[in-house]
Each structure stands twice: as C-alpha cells, then as structure tokens.
C-alpha atoms as a PDB file:
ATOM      1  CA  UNK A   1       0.000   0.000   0.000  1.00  0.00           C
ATOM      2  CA  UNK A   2       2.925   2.667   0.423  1.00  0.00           C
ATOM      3  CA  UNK A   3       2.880   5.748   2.472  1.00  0.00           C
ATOM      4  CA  UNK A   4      -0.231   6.861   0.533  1.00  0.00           C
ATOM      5  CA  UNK A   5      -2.348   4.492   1.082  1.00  0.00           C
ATOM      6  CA  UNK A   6      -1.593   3.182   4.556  1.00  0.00           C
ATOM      7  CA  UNK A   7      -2.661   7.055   5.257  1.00  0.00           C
ATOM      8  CA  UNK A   8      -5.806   6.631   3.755  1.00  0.00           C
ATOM      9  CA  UNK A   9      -6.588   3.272   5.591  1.00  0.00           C
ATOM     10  CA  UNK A  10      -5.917   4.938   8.511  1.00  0.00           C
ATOM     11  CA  UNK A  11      -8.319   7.306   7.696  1.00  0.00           C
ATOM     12  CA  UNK A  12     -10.954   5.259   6.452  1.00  0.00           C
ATOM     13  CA  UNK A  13     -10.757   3.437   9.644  1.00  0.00           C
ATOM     14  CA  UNK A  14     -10.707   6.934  12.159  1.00  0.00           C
ATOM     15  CA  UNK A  15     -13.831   7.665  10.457  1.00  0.00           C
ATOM     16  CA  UNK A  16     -15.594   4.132  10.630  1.00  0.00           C
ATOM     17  CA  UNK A  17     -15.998   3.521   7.095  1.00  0.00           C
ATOM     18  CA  UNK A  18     -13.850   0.532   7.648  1.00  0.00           C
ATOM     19  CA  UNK A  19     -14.436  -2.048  10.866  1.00  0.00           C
ATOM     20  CA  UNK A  20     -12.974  -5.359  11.934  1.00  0.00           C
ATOM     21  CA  UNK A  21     -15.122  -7.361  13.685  1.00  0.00           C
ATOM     22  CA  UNK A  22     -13.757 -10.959  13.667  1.00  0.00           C
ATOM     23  CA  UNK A  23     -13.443 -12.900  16.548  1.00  0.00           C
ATOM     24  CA  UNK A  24     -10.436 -15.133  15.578  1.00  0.00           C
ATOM     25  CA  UNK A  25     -11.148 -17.353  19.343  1.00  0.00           C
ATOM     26  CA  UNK A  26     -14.911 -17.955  17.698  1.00  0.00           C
ATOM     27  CA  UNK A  27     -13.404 -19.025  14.056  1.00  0.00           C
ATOM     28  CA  UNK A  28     -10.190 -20.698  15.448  1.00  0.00           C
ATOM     29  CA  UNK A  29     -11.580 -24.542  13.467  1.00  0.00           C
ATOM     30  CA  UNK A  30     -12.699 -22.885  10.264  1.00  0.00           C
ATOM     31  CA  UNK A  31      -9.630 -20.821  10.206  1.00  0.00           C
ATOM     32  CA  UNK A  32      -7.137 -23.317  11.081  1.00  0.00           C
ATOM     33  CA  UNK A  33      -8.587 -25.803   8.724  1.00  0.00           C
ATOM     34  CA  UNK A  34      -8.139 -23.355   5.811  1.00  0.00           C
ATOM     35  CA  UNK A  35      -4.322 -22.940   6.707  1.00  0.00           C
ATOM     36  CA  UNK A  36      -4.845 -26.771   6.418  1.00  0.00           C
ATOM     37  CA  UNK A  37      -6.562 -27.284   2.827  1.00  0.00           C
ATOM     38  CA  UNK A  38      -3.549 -24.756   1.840  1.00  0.00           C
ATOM     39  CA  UNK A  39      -0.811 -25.516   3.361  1.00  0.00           C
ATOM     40  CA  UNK A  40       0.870 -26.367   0.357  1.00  0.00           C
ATOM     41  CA  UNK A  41       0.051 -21.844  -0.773  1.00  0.00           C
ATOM     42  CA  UNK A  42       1.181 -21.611   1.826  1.00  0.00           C
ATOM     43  CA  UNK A  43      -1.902 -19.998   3.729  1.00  0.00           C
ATOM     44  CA  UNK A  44      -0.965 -17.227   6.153  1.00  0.00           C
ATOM     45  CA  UNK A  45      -2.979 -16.612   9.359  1.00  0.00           C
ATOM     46  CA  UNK A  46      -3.795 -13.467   8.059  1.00  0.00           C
ATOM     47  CA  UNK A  47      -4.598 -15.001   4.938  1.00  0.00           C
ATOM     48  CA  UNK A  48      -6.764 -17.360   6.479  1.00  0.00           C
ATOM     49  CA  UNK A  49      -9.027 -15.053   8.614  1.00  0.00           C
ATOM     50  CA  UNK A  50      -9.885 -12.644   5.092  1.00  0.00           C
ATOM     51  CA  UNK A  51     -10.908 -15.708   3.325  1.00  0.00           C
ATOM     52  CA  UNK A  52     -13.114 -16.652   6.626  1.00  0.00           C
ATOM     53  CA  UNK A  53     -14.344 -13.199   7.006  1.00  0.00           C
ATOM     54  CA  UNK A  54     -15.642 -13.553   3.164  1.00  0.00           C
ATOM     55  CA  UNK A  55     -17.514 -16.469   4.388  1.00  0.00           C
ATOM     56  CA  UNK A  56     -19.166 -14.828   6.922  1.00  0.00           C
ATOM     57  CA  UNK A  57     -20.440 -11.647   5.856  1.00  0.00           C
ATOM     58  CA  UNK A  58     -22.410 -10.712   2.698  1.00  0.00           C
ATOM     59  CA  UNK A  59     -21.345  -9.177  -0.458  1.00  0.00           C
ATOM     60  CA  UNK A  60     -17.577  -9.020   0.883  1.00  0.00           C
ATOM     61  CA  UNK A  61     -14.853  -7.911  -1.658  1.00  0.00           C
ATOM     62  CA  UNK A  62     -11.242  -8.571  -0.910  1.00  0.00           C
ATOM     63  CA  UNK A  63      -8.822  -5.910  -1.656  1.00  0.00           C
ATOM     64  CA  UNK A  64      -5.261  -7.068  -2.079  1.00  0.00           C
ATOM     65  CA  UNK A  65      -2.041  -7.275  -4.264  1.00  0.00           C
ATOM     66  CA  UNK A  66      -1.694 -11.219  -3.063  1.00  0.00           C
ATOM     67  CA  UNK A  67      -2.295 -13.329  -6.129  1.00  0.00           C
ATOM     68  CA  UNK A  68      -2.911 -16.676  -3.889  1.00  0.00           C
ATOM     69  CA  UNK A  69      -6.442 -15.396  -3.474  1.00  0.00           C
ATOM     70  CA  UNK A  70      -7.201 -16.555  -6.799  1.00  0.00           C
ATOM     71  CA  UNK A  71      -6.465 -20.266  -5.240  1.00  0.00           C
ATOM     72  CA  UNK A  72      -7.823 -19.864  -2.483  1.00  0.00           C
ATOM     73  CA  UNK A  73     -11.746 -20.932  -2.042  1.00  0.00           C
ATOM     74  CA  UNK A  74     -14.685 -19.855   0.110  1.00  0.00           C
ATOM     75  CA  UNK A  75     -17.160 -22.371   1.191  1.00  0.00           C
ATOM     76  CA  UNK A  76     -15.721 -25.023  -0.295  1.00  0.00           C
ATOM     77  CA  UNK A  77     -15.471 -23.958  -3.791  1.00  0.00           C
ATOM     78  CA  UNK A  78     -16.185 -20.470  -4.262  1.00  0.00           C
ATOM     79  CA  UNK A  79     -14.309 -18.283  -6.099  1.00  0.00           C
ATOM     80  CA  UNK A  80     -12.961 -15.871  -3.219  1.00  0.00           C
ATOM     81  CA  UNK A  81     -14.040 -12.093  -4.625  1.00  0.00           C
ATOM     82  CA  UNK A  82     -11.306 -10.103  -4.705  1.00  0.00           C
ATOM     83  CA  UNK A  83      -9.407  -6.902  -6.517  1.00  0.00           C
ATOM     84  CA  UNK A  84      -6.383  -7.177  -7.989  1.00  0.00           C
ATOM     85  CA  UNK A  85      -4.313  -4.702  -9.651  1.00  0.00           C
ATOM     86  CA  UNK A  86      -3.053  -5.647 -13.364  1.00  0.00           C
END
C-alpha cells in the first residue's frame, strides 16, 4: 500500500468507514482448517481469517495485491471475490 495508502486506511478506519469485527477465538476450526486445505500456498494466518471473514459476511470484496487469493476458495469452492491490480 505505500505511504499513501496506509494514510488513507488509517483514515478510512478513524472515520468508521472501515471495521474489523472478527473474533479469531470464535473461528479458530474454520480458520485453522483453511491454513490446512492450503498448506501447500502456503496460507498465512492473516490469509486465512480474510478468506473466513468472506464467508461470513455478505457481499464481501477482498482488496489485495496477493495473487494466492485466486487459489484460495470460500465455502468449499467459491471463487474468493477479490481486486487485484493488473
């Protein structure tokens, strides 16, 4: 993200437009089974919790520069929706 846009993360999160609200102790199985499935990525923890999070909430949209996320799977065999740059 670079200087720039950490800034603007940080802003985007001082003015509530962005909010984490996963409880890794409450998705500790799913999560860990993911870093499981993937091991062979290999799946990071932080990696693992996104793809989770997709599962969980609706219409979610992963921003990222990581190009595993078009292995990885949500739900089994869901494409996981995410924005890449080109």
């Amino acid at each position: 993200m670079g200087q720039r846009g950490s800034s603007a993360l940080i802003g985007l999160i001082d003015r509530g437009a962005v909010q984490a609200s996963f409880q890794f102790g409450a998705e500790e199985v799913p999560v860990l089974a993911l870093m499981r499935k993937y091991a062979d990525v290999p799946m990071s923890l932080a990696d693992a919790c996104l793809i989770r999070m997709t599962e969980l909430l609706p219409g979610p949209l992963v921003l990222t520069t990581d190009a595993d996320f078009r292995v990885y799977r949500r739900n089994g065999r869901q494409m996981v929706p995410c924005a890449l740059p080109s």
